[in-house]
N, C-alpha and C. Protein backbone atom coordinates (compact mmCIF):
# COMPACT_ATOMS: atom_id res chain seq x y z
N UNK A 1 -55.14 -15.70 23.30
CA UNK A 1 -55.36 -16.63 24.40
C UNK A 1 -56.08 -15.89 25.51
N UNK A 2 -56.75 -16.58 26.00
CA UNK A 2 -57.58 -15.78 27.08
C UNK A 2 -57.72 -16.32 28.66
N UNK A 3 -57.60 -15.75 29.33
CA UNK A 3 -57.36 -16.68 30.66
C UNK A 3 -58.54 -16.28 31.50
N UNK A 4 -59.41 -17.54 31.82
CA UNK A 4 -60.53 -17.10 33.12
C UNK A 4 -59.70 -16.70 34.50
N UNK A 5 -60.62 -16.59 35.26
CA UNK A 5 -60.19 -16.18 36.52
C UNK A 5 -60.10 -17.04 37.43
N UNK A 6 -60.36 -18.64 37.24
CA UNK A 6 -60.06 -19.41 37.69
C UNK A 6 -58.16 -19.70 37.38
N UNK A 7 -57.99 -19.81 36.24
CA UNK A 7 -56.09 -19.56 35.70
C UNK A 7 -55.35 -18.21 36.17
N UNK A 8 -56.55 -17.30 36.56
CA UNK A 8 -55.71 -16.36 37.27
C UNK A 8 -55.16 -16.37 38.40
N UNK A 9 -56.17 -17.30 39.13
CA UNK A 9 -56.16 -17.46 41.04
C UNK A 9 -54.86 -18.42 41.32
N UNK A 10 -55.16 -19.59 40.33
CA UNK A 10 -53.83 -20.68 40.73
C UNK A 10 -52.45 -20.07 40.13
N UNK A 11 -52.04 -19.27 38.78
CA UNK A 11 -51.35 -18.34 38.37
C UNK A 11 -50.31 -17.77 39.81
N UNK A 12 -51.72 -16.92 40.43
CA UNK A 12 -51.12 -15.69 41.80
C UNK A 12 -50.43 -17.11 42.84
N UNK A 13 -51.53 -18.02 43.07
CA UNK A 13 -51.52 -19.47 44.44
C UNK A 13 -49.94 -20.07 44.11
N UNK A 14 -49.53 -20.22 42.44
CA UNK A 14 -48.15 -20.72 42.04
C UNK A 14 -47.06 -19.84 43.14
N UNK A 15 -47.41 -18.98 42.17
CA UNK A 15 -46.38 -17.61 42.73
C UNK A 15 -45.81 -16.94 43.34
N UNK A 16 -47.15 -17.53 44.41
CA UNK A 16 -47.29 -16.76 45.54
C UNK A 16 -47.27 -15.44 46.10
N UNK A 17 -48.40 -15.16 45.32
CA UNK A 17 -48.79 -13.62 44.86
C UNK A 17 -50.19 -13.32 45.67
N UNK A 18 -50.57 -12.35 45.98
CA UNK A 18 -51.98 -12.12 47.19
C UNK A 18 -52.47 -11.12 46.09
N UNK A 19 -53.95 -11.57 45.78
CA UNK A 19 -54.35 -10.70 44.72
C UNK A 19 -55.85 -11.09 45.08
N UNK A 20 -56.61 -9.64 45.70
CA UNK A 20 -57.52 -9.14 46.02
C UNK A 20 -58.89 -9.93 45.11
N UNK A 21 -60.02 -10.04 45.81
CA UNK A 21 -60.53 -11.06 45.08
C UNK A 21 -61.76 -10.37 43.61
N UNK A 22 -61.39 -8.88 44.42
CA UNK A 22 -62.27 -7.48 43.33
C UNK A 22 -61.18 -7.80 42.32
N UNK A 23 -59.70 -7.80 42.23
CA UNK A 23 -59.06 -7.42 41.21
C UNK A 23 -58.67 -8.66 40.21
N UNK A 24 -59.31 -10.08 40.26
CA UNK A 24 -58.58 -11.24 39.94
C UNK A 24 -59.13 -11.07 38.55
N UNK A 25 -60.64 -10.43 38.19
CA UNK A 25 -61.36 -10.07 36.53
C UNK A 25 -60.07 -9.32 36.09
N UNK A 26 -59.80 -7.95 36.89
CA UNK A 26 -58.51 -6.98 36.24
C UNK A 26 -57.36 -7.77 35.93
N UNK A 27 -57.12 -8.80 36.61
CA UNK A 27 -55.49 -9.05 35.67
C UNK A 27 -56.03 -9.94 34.91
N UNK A 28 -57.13 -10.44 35.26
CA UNK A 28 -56.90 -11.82 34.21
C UNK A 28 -57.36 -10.89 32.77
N UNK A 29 -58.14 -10.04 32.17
CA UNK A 29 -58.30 -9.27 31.19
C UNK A 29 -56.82 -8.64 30.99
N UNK A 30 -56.30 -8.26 32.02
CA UNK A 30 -55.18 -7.46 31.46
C UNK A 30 -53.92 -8.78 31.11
N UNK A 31 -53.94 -9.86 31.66
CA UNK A 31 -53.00 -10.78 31.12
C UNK A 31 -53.26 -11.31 29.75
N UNK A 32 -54.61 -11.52 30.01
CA UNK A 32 -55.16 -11.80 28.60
C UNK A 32 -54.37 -10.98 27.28
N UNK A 33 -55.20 -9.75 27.27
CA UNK A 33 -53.90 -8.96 26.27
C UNK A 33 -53.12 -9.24 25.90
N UNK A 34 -52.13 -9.34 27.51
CA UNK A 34 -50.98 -9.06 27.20
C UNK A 34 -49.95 -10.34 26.36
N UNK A 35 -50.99 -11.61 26.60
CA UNK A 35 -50.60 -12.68 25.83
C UNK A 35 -50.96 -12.95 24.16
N UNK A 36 -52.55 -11.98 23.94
CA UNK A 36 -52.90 -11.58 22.86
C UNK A 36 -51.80 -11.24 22.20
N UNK A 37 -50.87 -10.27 22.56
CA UNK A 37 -50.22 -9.35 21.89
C UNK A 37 -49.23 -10.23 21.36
N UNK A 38 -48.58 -10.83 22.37
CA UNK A 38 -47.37 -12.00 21.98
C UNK A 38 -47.70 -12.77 21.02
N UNK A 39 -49.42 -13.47 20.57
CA UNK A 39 -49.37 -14.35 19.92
C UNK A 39 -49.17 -13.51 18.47
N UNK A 40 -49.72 -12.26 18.46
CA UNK A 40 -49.82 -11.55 17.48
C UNK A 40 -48.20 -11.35 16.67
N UNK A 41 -47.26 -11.37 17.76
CA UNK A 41 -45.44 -11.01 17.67
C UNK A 41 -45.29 -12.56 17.16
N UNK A 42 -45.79 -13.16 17.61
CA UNK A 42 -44.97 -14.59 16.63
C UNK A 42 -45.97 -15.12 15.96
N UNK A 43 -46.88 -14.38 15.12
CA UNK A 43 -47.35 -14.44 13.98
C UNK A 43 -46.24 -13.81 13.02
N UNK A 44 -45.90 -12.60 13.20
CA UNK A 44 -45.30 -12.27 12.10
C UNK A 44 -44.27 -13.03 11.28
N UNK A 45 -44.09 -12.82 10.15
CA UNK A 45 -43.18 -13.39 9.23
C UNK A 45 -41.99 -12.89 9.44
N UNK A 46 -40.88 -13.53 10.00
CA UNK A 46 -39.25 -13.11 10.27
C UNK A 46 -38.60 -13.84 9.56
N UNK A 47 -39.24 -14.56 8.85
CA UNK A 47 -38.08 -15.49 7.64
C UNK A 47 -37.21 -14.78 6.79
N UNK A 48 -37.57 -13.62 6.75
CA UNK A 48 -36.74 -12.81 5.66
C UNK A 48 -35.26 -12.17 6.74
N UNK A 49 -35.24 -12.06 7.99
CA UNK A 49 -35.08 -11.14 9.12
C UNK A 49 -34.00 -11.84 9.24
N UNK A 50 -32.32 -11.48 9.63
CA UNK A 50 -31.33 -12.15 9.87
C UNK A 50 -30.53 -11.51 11.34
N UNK A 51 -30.97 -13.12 12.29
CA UNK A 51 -30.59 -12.52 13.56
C UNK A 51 -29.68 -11.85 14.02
N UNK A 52 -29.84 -11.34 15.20
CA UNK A 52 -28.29 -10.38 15.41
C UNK A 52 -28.43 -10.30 16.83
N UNK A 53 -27.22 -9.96 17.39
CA UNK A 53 -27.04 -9.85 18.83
C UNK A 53 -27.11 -8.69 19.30
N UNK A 54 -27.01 -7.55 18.40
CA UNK A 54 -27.25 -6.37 19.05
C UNK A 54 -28.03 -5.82 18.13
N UNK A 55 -28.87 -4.56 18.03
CA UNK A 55 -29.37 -3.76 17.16
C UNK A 55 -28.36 -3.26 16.52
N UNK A 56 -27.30 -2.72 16.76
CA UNK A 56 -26.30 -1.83 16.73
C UNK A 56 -24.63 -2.44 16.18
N UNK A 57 -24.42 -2.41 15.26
CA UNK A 57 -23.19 -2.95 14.89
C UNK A 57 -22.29 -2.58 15.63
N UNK A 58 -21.99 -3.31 16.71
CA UNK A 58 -20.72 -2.65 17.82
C UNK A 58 -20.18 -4.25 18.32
N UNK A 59 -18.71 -3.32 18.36
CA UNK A 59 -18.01 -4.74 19.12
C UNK A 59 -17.62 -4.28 20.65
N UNK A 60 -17.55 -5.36 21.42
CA UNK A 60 -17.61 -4.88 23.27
C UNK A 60 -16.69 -4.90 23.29
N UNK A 61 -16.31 -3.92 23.77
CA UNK A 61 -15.00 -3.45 24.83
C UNK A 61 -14.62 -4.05 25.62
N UNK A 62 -13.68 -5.21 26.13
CA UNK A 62 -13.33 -5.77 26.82
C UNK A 62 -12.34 -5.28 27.59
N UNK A 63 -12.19 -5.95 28.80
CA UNK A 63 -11.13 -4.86 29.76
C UNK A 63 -9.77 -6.03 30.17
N UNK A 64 -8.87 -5.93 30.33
CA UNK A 64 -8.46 -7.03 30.95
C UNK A 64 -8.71 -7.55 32.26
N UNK A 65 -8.38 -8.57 31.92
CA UNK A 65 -9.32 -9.77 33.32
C UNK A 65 -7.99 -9.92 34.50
N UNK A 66 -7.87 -8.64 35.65
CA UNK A 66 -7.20 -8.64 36.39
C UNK A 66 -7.91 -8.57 37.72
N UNK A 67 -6.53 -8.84 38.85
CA UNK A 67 -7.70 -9.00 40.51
C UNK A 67 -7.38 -7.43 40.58
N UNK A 68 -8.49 -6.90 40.93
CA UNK A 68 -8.54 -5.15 41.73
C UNK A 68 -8.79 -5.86 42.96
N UNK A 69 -9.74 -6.39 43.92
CA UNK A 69 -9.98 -6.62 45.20
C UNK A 69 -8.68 -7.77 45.58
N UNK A 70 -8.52 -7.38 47.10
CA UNK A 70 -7.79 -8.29 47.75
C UNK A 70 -8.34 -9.60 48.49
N UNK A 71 -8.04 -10.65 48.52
CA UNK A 71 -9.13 -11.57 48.85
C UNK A 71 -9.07 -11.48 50.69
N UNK A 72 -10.55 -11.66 50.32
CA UNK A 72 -11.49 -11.39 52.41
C UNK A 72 -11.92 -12.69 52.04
N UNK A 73 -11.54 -13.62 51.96
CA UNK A 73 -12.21 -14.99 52.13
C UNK A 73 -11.91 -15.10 53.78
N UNK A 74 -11.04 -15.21 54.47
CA UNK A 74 -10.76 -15.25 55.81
C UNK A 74 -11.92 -14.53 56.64
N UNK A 75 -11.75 -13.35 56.22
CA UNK A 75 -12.87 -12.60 57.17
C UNK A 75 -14.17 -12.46 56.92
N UNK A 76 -14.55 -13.16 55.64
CA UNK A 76 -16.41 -13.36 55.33
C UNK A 76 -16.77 -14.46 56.34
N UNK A 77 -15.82 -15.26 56.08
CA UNK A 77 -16.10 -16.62 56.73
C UNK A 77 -15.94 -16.94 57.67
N UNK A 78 -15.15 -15.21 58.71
CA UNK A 78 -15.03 -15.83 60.38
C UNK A 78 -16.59 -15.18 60.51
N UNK A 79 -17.27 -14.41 59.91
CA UNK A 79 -18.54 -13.89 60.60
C UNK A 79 -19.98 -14.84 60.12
N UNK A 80 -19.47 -16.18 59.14
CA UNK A 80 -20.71 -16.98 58.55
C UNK A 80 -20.40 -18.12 59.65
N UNK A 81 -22.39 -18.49 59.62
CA UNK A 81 -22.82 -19.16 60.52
C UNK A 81 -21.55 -20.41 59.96
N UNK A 82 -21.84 -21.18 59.24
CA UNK A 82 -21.05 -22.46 59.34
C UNK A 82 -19.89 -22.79 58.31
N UNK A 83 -18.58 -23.19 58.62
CA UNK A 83 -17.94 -22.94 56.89
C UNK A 83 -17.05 -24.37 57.18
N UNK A 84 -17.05 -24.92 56.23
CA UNK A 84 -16.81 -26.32 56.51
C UNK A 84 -15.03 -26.30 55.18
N UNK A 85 -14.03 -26.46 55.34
CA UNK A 85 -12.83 -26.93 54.61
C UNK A 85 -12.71 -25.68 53.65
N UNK A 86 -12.96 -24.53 53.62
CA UNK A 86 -13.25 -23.03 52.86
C UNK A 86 -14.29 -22.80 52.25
N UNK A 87 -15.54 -23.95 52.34
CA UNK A 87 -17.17 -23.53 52.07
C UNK A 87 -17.37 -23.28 52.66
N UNK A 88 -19.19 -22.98 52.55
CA UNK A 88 -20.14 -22.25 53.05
C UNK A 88 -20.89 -23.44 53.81
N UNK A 89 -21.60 -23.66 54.65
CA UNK A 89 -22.21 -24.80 54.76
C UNK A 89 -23.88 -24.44 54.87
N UNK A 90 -24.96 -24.79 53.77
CA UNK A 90 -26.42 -23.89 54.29
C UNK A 90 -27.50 -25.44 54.21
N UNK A 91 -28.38 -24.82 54.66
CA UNK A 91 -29.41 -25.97 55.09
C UNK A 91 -29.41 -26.77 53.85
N UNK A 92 -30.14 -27.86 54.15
CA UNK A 92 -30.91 -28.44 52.27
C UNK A 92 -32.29 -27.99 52.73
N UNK A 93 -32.39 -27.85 51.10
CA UNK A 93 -33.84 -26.83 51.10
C UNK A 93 -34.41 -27.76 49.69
N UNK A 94 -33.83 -28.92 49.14
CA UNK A 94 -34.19 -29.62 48.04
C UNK A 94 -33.88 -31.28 48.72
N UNK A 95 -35.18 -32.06 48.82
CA UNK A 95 -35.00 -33.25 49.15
C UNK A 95 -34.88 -34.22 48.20
């Protein structure tokens, strides 16, 4: 897949990323690649391949699920701007 430098500019404009207008050829070649490469990774044949969660045959160590800290709910919340019935209270930022 190959990306002009027009998909590079709106890419950074999404993102909100500041990317020099000498360097917008450099990533977009170097993204290019780097998507080359991926298409190349799911070309391969993994049908034979049986998934796994680790490389490594290991089982996790679990610890028991006890309180170590003492609860500071009282004192986070005398120094936050607004705390409404033991929440937090923060702007809306989603209309």
């Amino acid at each position: 897949m190959s990306l002009e430098v027009e998909d590079v500019t709106k890419i950074a404009r999404l993102a909100r990323l500041e990317i020099k207008s000498g360097d917008v050829e450099h990533y977009a070649s170097e993204l290019s690649g780097i998507l080359d490469f991926v298409d190349r990774l799911n070309a391969a044949d993994t049908s034979a391949v049986t998934p796994m969660a680790h490389p490594l045959e290991q089982v996790q160590r679990l610890r028991e699920d006890e309180v170590t800290e003492t609860n500071q709910r009282e004192l986070f919340q005398s120094i936050a701007p607004e705390v409404e019935d033991g929440l937090y209270l923060v702007p809306k930022v989603i209309e």
